[in-house]
Protein backbone atom coordinates (compact mmCIF):
# COMPACT_ATOMS: atom_id res chain seq x y z
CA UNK A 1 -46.60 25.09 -10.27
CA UNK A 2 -44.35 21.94 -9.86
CA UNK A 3 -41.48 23.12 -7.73
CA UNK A 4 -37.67 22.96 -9.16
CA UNK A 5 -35.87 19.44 -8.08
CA UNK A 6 -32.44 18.80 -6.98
CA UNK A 7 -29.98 16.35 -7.63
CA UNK A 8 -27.21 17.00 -5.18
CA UNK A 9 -27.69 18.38 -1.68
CA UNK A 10 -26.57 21.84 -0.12
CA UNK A 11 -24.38 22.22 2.56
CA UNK A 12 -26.79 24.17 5.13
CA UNK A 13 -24.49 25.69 8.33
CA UNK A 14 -27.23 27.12 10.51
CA UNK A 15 -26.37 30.17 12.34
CA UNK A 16 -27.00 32.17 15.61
CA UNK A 17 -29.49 34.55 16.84
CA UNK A 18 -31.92 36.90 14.69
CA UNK A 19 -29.96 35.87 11.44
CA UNK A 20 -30.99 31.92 12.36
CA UNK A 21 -35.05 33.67 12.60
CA UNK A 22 -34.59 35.30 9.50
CA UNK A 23 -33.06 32.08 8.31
CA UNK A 24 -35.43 29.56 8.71
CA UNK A 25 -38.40 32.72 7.29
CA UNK A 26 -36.09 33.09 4.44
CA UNK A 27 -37.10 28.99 3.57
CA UNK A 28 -40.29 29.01 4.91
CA UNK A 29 -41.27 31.79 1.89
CA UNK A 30 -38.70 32.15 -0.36
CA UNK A 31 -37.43 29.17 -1.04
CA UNK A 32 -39.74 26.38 0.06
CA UNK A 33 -42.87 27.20 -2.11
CA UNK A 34 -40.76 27.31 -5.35
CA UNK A 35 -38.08 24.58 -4.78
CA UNK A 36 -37.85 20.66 -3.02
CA UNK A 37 -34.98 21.75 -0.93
CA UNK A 38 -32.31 18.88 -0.16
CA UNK A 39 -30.02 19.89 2.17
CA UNK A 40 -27.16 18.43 4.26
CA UNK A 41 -27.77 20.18 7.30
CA UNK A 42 -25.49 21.61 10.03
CA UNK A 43 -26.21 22.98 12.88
CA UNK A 44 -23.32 25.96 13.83
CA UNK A 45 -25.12 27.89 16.52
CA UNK A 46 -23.30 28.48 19.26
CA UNK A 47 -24.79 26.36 22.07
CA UNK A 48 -24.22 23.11 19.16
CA UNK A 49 -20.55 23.97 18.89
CA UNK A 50 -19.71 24.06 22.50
CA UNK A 51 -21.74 20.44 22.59
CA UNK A 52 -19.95 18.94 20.18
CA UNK A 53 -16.77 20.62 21.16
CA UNK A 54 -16.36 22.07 17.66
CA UNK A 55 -16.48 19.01 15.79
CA UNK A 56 -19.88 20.18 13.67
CA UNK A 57 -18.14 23.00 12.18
CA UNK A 58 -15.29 20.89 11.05
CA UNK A 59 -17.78 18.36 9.73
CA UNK A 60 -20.10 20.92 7.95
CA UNK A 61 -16.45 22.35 5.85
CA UNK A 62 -15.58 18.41 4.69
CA UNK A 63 -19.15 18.36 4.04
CA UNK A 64 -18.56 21.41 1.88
CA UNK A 65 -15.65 19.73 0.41
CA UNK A 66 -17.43 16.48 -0.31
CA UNK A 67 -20.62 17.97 -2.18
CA UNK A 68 -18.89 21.35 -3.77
CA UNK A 69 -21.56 24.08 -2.15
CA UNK A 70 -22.30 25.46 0.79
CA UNK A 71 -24.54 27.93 2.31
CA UNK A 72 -23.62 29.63 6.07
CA UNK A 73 -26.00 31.85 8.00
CA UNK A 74 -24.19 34.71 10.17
CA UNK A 75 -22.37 32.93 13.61
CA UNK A 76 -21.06 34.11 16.59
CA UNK A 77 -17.44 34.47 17.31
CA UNK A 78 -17.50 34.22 21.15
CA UNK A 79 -15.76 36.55 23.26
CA UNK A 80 -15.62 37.08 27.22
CA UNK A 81 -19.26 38.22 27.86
CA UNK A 82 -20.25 35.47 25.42
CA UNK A 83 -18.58 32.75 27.28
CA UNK A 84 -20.64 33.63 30.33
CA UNK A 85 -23.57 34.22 28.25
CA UNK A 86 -23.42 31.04 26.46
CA UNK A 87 -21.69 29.08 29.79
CA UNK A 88 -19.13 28.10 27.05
CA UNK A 89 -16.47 24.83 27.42
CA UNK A 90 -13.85 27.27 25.78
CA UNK A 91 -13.72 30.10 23.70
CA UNK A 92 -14.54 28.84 20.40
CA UNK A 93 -12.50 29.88 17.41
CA UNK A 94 -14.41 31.59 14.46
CA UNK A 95 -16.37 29.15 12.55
CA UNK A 96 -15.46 31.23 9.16
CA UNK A 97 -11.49 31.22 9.94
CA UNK A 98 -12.15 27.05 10.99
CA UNK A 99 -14.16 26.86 7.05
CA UNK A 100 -11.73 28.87 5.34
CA UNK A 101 -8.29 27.24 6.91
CA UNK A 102 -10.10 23.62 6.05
CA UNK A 103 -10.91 24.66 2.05
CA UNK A 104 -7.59 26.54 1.70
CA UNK A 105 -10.37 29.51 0.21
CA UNK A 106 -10.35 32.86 -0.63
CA UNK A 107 -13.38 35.10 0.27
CA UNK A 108 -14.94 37.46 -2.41
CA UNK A 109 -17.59 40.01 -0.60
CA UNK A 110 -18.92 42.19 -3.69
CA UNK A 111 -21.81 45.30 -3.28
CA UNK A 112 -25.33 44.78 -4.08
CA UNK A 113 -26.22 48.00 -6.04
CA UNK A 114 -29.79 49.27 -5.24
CA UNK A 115 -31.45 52.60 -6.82
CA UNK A 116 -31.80 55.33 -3.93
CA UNK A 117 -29.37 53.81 -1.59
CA UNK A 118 -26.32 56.28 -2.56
CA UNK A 119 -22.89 55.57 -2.79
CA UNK A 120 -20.72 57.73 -0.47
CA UNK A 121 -18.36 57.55 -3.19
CA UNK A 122 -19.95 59.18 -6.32
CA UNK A 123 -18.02 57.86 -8.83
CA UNK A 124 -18.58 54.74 -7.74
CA UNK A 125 -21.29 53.29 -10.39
CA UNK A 126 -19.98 49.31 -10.54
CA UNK A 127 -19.50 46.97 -7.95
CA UNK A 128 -15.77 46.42 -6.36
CA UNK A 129 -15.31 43.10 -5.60
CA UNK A 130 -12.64 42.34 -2.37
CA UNK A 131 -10.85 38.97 -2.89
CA UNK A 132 -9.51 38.59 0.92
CA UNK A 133 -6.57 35.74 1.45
CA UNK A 134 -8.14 33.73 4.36
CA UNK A 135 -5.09 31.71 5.91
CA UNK A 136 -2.40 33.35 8.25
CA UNK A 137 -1.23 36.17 9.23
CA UNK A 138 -2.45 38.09 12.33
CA UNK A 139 -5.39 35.51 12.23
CA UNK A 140 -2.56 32.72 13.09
CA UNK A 141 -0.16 34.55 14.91
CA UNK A 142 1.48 34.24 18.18
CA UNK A 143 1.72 37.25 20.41
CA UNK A 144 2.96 37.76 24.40
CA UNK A 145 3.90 40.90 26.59
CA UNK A 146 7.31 41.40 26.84
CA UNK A 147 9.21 42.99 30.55
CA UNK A 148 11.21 45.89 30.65
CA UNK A 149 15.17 44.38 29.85
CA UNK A 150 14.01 41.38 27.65
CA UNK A 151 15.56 40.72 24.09
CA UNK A 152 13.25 39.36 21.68
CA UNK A 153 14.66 37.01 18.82
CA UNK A 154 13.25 35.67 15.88
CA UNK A 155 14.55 31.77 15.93
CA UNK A 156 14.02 29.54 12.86
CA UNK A 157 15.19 26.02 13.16
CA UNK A 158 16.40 24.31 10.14
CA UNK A 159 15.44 20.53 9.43
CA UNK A 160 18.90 19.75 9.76
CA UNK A 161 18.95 21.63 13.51
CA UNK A 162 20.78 24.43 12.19
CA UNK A 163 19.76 28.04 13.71
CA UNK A 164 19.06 31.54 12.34
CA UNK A 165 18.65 34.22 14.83
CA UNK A 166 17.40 38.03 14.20
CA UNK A 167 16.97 40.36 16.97
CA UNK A 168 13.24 41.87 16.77
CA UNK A 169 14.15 44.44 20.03
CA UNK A 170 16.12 44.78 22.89
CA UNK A 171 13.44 46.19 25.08
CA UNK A 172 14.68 49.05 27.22
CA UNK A 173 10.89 49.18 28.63
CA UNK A 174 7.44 47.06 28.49
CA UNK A 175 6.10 46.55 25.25
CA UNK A 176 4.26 43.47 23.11
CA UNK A 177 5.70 40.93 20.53
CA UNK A 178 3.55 39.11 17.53
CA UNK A 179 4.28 36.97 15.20
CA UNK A 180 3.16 36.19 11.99
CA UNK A 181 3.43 33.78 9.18
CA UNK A 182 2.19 32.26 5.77
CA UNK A 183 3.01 29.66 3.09
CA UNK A 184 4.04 29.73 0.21
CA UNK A 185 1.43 26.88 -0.74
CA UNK A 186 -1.79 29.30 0.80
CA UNK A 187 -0.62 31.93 -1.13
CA UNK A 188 -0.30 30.06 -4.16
CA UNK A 189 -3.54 28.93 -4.06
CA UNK A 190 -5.23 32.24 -3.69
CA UNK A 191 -3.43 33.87 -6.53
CA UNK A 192 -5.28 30.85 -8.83
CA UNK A 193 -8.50 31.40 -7.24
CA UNK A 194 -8.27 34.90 -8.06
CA UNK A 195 -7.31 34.56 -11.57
CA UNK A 196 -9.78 31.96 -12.15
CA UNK A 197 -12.52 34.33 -10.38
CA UNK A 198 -11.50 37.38 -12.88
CA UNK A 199 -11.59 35.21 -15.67
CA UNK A 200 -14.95 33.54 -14.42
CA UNK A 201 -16.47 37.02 -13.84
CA UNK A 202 -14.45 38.54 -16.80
CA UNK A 203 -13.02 41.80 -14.29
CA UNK A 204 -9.69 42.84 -14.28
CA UNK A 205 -7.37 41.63 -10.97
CA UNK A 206 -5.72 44.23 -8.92
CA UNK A 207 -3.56 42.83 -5.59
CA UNK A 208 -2.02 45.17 -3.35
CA UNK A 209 0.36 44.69 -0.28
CA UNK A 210 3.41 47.03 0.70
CA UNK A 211 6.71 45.51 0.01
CA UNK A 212 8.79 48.41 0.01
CA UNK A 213 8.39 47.99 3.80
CA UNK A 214 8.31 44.64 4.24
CA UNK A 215 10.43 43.37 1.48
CA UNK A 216 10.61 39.68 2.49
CA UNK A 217 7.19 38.93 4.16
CA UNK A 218 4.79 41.20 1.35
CA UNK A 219 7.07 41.10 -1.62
CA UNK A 220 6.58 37.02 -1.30
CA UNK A 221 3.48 37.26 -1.96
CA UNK A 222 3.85 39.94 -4.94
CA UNK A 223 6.22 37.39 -6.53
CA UNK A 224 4.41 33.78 -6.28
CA UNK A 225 1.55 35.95 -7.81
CA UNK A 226 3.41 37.69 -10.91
CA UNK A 227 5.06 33.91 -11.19
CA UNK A 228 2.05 31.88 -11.24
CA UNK A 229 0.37 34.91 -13.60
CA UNK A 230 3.12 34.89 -16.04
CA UNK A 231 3.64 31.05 -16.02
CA UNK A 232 -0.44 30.07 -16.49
CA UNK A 233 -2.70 32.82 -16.78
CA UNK A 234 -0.86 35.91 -18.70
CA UNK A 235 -2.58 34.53 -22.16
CA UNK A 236 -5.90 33.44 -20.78
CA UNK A 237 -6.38 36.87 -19.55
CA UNK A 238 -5.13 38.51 -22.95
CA UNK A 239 -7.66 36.42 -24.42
CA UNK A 240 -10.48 37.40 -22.42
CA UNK A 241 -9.52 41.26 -22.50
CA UNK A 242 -8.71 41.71 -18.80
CA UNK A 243 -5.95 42.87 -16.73
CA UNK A 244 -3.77 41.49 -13.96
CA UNK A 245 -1.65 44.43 -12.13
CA UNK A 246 0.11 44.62 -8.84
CA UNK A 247 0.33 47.82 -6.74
CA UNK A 248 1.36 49.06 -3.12
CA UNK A 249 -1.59 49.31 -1.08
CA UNK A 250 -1.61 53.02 -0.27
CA UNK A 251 -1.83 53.04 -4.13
CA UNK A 252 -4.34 50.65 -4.87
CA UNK A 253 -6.11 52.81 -1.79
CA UNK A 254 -5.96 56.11 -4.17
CA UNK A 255 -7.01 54.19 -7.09
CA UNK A 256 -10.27 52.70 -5.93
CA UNK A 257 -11.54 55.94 -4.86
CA UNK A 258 -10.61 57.43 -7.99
CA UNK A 259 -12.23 54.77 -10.03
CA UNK A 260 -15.73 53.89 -11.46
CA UNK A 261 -15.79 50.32 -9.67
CA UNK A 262 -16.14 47.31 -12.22
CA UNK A 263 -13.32 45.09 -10.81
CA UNK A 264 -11.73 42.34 -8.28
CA UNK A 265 -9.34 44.18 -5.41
CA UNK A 266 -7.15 41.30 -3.98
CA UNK A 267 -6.12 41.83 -0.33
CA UNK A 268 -3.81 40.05 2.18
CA UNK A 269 -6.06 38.48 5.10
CA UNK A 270 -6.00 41.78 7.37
CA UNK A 271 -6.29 44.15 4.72
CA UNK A 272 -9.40 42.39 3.29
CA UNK A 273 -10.94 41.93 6.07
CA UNK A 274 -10.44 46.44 7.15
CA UNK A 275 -10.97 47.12 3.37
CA UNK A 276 -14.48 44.38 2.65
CA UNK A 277 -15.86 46.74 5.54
CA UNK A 278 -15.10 49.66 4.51
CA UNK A 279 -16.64 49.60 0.65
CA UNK A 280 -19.76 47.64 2.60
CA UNK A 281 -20.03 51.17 4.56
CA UNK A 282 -19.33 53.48 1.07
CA UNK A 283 -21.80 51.20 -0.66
CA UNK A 284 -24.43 51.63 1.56
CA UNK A 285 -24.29 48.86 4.09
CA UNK A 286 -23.22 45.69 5.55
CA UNK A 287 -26.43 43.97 4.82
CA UNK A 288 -25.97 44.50 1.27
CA UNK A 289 -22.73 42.96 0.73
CA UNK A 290 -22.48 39.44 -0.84
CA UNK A 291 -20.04 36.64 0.66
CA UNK A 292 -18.61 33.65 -0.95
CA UNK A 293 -15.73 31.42 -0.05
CA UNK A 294 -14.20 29.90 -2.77
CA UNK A 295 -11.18 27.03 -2.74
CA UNK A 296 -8.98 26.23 -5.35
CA UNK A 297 -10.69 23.20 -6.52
CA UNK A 298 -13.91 25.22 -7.18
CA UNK A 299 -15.68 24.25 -3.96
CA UNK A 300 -17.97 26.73 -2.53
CA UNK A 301 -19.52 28.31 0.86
CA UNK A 302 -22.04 31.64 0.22
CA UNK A 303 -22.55 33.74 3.33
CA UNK A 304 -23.94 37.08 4.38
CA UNK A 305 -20.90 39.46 5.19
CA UNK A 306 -22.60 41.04 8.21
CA UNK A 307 -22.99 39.30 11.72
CA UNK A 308 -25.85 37.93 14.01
CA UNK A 309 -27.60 41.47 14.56
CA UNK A 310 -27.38 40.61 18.29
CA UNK A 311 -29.76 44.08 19.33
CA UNK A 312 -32.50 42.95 16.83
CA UNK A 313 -32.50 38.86 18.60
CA UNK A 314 -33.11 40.55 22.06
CA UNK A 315 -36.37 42.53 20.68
CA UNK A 316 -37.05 39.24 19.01
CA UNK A 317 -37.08 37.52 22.32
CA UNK A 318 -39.07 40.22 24.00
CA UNK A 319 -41.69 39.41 21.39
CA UNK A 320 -41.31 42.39 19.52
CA UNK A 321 -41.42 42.63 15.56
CA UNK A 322 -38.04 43.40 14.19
CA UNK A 323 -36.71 45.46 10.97
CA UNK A 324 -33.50 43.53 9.95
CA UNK A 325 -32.29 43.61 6.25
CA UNK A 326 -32.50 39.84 4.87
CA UNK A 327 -30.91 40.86 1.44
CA UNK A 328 -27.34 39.37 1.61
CA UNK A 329 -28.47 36.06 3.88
CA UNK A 330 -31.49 35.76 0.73
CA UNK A 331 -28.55 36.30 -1.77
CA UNK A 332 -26.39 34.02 0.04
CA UNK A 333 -28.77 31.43 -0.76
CA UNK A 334 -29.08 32.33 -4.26
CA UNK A 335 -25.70 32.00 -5.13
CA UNK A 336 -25.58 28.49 -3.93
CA UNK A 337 -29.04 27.44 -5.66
CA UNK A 338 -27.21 28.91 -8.79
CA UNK A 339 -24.15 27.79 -8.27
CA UNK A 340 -25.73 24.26 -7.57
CA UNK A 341 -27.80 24.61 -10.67
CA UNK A 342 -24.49 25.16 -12.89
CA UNK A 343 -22.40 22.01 -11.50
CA UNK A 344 -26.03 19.94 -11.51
CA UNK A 345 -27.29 21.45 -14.99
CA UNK A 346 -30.35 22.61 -13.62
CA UNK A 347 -31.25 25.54 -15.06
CA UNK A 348 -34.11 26.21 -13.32
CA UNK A 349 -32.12 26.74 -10.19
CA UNK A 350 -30.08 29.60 -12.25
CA UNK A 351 -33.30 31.21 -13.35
CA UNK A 352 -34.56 31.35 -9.86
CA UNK A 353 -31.81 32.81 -8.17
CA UNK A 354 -31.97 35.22 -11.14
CA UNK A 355 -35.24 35.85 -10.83
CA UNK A 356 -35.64 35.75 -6.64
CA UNK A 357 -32.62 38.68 -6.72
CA UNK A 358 -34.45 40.48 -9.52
CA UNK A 359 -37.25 40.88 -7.10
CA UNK A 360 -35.24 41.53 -4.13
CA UNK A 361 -34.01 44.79 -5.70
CA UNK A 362 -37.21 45.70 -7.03
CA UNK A 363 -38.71 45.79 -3.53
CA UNK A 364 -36.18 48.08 -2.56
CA UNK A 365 -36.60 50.07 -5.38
CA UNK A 366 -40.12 50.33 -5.01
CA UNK A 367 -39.42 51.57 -1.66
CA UNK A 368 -40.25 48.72 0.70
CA UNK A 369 -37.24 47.96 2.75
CA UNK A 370 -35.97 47.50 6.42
CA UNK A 371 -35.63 50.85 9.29
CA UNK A 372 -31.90 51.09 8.11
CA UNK A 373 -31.85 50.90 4.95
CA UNK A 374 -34.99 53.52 4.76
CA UNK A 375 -32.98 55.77 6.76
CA UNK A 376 -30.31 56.20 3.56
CA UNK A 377 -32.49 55.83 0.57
CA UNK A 378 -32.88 59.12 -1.44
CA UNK A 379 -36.25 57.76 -2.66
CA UNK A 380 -39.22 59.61 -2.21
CA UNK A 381 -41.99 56.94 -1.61
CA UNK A 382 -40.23 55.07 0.82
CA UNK A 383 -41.53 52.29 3.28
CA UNK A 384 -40.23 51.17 6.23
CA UNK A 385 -41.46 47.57 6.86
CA UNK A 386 -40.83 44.51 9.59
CA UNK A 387 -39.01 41.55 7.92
CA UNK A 388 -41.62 39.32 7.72
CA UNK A 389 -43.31 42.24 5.66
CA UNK A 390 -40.41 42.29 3.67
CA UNK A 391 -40.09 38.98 2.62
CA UNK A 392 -43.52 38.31 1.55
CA UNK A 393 -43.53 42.09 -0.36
CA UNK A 394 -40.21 39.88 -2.29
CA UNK A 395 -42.44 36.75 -2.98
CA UNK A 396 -45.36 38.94 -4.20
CA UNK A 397 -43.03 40.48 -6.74
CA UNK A 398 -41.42 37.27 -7.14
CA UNK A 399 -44.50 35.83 -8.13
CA UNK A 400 -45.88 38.19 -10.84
CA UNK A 401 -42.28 38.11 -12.55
């Protein structure tokens, strides 16, 4: 069989330890034998980064913004142990807060439901998607310890040189300052890309922050959304039959455990990022959670939602055969084939991705999966497998679709 051709390149970031193996398996069967792969490719491991101080990932998001999709294996955010590790220039910043801050984009991580892998949430029967706000916040903040006897101000200084002062705390012992900010123009532009995801995905919008408590900071963000709903979107979304609602977070909390699932939860950077983990958890795991970043000029950057699987890379190296779940780095792929295929008008891309998650899920629900995932699943002929094993059990099924 002729495989499916491209017109426009990917944008390929390469990752970091066993999600970069399971990468490059992930092409060598799945997506090779079916498709003549163009990509533009990046290289974001770690040791690249520090070589180039930085300047690949920077390059790999204008890339993003020059061809329209993207697709990011799982990187490593260094810390302390991996600036020894690595014998690091610096300590890198996150390549995913460096992508998103570049597209001005909004993450949406939504469940992949499987039969036998239970919710811990029963009611729970459709998929919740988080839409998390990826500028500002405590991801841009400034923060220092403050001695005993200090006075801690906020200052603002007006173009014009003009002053306003507020006292945070007079400190009467130790303690810590932070602080935060946003713009009004970041949070504009993820209130669009939210209502244009609901409308695209036809599920109702919820956003939640608290501005009873912080009525300046949260309850901006609550107004340039009802503003920008009521001024563009409040008859698009008639049309279509959805909703657009704001509550307080502890509400919206309530709600979605209440609820059946079916819809788009819209977060504030912190909360998305607490809350995206937490429904990965209740829907069974980490490694079945799609990623995709999305700016407000439709450009786009799929991802898994888990990280590098750092215990599984030292077996690796040892020469041992791992277990690791491939699902969300496989459906990271297929999201930007089919994506692709929509802007290109190739539908054979969109029937592939179809097709190659179609057979993804019916591997796991015949039972053939990785050690984790095996360890949840209520079914009864179940199979743990290596991921090698795995993969090639998704082509075979793949195959006789």
């Amino acid at each position: 069989m002729a495989k499916i051709q491209m017109k426009t390149p990917l944008v390929e970031m390469d990752g970091d330890e066993m999600t970069r193996i399971i990468w490059q398996m992930i092409k060598d069967i799945l997506v090779n034998p079916y498709i003549d792969l163009k990509t533009e490719y990046y290289d974001l491991g770690l040791v690249n980064r520090n070589d180039t101080n930085d300047q690949v990932t920077v390059d790999s998001a204008e890339a993003t913004k020059r061809l329209g999709v993207a697709v990011k294996c799982a990187t490593i955010t260094p810390n302390a142990q991996r600036m020894t590790e690595y014998n690091l220039k610096e300590m890198w910043k996150s390549p995913n807060g460096t992508i998103r801050a570049i597209l001005d984009g909004t993450v949406f991580r939504a469940p992949i439901l499987v039969k036998g892998i239970s919710t811990y949430i029963p009611t729970w029967t459709k998929p919740i998607t988080i839409a998390r706000h990826a500028y500002g916040d405590i991801y841009k903040n400034t923060e220092m310890k403050v001695a005993e006897g200090s006075k801690a101000e906020l200052v603002v200084t007006a173009p014009d040189g003009t002053e306003t002062r507020q006292t945070i705390h007079n400190f009467k012992g130790d303690g810590i300052i932070q602080g935060v900010h946003n713009t009004d123009a970041s949070i504009a532009s993820f209130a669009r890309t939210c209502f244009n995801y609901a409308l695209d995905t036809k599920q109702d919008l919820w956003f939640a922050t608290k501005d009873t408590i912080s009525k300046t900071y949260d309850h901006r963000f609550k107004d340039i959304f009802q503003e920008i709903y009521d001024a563009e979107y409040k008859e698009k979304f008639e049309e279509a039959g959805i909703e657009y609602f704001y509550t307080l977070i502890d509400d919206a909390v309530a709600r979605v455990i209440r609820s059946e699932g079916g819809y788009i939860w819209a977060c504030k950077n912190y909360d998305g990022d607490v809350m995206s983990d937490m429904l990965a958890t209740a829907y069974g795991s980490l490694g079945l959670m799609t990623s995709v970043l999305v700016s407000p000029d439709g450009k786009y950057e799929y991802e898994a939602a888990h990280g590098t699987v750092t215990r599984h890379y030292y077996k690796h190296l040892k020469g041992e055969k791992t277990s690791t779940n491939p699902i969300a780095t496989i459906f990271a792929w297929t999201g930007a084939f089919r994506k692709r295929g929509e802007l290109d008008a190739i539908p054979e891309l969109c029937e592939y991705a179809d097709k190659m998650e179609a057979a993804c899920i019916k591997t796991m629900e015949d039972g053939i999966m990785d050690r984790n995932l095996s360890m949840m699943c209520t079914l009864e002929n179940k199979q743990a497998v290596d991921t090698e094993t795995f993969l090639r059990e998704i082509a075979k099924r793949y195959d006789n679709m």
